[in-house]
C-alpha atoms as a PDB file:
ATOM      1  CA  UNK A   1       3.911  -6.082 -10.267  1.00  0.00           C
ATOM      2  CA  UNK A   2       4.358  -8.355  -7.217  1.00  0.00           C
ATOM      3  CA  UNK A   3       0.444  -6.971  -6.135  1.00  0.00           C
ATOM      4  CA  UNK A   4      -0.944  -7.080  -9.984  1.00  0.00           C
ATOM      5  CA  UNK A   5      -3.333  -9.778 -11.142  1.00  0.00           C
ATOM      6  CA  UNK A   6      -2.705  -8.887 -14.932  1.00  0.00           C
ATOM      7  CA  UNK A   7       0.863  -7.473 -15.080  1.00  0.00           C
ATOM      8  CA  UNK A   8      -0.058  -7.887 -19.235  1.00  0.00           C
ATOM      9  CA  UNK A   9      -2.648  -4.882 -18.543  1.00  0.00           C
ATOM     10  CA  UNK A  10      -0.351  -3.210 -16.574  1.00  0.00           C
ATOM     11  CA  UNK A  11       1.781  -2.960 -19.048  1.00  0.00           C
ATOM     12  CA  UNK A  12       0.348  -2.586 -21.628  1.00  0.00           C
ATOM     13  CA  UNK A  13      -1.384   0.748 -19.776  1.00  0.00           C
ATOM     14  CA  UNK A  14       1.670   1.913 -18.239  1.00  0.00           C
ATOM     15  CA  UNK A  15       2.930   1.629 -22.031  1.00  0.00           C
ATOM     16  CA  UNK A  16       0.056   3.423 -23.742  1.00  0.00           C
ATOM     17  CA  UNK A  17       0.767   6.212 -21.161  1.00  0.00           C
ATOM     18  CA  UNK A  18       4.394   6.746 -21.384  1.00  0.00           C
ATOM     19  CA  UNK A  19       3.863   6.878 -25.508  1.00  0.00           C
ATOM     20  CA  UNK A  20       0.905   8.967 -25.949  1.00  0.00           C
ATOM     21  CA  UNK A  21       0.948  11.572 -23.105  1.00  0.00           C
ATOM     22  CA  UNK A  22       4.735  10.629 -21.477  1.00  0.00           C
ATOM     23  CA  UNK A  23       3.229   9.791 -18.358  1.00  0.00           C
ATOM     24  CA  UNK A  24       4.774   7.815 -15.780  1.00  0.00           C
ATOM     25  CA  UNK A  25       3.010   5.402 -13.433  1.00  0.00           C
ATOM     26  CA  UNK A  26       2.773   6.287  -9.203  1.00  0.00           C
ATOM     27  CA  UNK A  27       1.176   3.658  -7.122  1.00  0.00           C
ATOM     28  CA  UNK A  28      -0.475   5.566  -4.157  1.00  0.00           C
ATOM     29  CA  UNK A  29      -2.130   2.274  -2.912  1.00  0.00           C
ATOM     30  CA  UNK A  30      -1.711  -1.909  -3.222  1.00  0.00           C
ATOM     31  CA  UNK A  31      -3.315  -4.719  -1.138  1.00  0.00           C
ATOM     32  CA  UNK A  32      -3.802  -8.098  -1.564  1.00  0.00           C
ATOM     33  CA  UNK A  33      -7.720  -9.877  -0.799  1.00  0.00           C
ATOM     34  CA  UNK A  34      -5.384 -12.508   1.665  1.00  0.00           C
ATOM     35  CA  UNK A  35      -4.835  -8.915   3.972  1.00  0.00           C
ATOM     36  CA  UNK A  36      -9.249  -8.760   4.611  1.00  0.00           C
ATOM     37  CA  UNK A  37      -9.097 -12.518   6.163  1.00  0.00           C
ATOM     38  CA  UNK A  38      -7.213 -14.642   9.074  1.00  0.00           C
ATOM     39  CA  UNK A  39      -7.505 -17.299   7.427  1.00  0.00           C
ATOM     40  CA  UNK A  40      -5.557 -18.899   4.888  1.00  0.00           C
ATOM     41  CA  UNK A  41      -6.469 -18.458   0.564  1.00  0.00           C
ATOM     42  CA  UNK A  42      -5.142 -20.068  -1.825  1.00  0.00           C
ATOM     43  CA  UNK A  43      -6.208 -17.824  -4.718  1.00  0.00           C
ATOM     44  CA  UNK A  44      -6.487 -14.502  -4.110  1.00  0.00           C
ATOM     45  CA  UNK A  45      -7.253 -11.021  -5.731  1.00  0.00           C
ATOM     46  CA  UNK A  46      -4.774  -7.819  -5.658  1.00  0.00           C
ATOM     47  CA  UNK A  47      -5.602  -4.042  -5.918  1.00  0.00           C
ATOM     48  CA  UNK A  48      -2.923  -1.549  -7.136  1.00  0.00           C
ATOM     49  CA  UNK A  49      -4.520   2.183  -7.444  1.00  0.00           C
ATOM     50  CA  UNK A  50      -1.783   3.757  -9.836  1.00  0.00           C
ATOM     51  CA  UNK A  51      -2.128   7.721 -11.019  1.00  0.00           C
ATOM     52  CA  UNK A  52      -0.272   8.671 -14.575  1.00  0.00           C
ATOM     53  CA  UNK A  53       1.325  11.514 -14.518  1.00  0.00           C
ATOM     54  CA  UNK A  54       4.336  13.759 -14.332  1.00  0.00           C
ATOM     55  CA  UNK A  55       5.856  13.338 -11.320  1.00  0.00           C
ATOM     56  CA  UNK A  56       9.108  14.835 -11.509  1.00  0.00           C
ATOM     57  CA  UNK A  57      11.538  15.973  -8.659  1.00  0.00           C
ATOM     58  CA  UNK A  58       9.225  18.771  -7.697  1.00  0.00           C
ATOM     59  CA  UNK A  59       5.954  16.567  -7.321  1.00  0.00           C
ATOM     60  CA  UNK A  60       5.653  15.053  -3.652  1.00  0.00           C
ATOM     61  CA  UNK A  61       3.027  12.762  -1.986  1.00  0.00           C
ATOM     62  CA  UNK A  62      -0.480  13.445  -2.547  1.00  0.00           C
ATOM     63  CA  UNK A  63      -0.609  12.196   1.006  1.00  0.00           C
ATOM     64  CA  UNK A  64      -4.326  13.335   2.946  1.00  0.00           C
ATOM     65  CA  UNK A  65      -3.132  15.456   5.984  1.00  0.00           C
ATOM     66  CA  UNK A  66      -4.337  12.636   8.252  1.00  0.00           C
ATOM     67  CA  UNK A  67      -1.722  10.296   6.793  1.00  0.00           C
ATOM     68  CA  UNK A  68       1.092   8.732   8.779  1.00  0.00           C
ATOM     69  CA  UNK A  69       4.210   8.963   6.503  1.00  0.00           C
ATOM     70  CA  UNK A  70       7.415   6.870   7.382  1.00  0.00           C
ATOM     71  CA  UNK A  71      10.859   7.455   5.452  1.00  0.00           C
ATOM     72  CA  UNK A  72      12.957   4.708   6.625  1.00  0.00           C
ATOM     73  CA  UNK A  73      16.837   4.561   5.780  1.00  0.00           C
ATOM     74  CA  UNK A  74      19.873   2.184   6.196  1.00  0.00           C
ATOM     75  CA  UNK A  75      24.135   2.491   6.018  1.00  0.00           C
ATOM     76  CA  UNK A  76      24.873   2.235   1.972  1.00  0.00           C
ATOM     77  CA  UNK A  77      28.286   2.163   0.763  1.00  0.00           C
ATOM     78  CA  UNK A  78      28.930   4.176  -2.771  1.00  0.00           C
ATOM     79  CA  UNK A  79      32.709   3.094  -2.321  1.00  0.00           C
ATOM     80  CA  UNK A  80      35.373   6.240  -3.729  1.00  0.00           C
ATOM     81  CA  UNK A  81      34.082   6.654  -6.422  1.00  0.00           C
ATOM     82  CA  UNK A  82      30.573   8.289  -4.704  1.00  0.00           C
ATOM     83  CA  UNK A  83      32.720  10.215  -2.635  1.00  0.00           C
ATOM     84  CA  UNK A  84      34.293  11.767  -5.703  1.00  0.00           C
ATOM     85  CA  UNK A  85      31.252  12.820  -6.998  1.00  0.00           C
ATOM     86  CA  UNK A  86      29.714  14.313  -4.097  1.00  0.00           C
ATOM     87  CA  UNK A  87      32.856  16.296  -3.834  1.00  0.00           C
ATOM     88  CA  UNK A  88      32.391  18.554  -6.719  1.00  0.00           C
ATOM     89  CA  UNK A  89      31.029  21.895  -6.511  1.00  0.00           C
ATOM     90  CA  UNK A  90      27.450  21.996  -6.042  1.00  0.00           C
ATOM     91  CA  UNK A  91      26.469  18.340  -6.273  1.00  0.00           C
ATOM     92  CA  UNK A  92      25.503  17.390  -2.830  1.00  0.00           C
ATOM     93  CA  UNK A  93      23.690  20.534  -2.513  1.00  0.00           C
ATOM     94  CA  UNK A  94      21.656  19.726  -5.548  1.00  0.00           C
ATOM     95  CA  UNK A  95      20.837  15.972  -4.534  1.00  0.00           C
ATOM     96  CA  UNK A  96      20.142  17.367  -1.101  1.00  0.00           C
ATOM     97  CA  UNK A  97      17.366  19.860  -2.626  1.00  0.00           C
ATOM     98  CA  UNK A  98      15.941  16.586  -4.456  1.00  0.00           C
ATOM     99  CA  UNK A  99      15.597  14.235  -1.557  1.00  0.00           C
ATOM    100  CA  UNK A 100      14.163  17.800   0.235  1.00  0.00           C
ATOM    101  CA  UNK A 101      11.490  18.235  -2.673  1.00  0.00           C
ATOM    102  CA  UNK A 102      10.321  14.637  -2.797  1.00  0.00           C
ATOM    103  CA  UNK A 103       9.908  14.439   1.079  1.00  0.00           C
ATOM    104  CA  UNK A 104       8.775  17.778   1.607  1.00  0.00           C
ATOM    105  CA  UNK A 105      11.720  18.289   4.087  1.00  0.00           C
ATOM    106  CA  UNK A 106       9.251  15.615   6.609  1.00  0.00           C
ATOM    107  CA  UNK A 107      12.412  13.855   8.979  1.00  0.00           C
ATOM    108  CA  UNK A 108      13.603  10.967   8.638  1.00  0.00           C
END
């Protein structure tokens, strides 16, 4: 939304989408006019290139093999109650196999 000119339209399509075919929205590009120019503008125009689909924990990038993809991560803290959870049988594995099939086991 923070890139969207009519976040009305966007929702309304986004909406339309999810309730007619139970699509779900994946923005594979964004940029803002202000990004094509040094100099300063006050009013500007955005771009947001958005595919509808499902794109469940299988799906990955449709990245172009020339693409430069970056995961970045940082320390987070669950507290106990994470730790709990990731104890029991089989549930790291299984989160481990998700982050895997989204990044298409590309490093970190």
């Amino acid at each position: 939304p923070d890139h969207a000119d009519s976040v009305g339209a966007l929702y309304i399509q986004t909406r339309l989408q999810r309730e007619l075919f139970g699509a779900q929205p994946l923005v594979v590009a964004n940029e803002n006019s202000q990004e094509h120019t040094a100099d300063y503008v006050e009013r500007t125009t955005s771009y947001v290139v958005a595919l509808f689909g499902a794109f469940g924990p299988g799906f990955n990038s449709p990245a172009r093999p020339k693409d430069k993809i970056y995961y970045l991560a940082g320390d987070v803290n669950f507290g106990r109650a994470m730790k709990k959870i990731l104890l029991r049988d089989g549930v790291a594995d299984r989160i481990i196999g998700s982050i895997l099939s989204l990044t298409g086991s590309r490093p970190l």
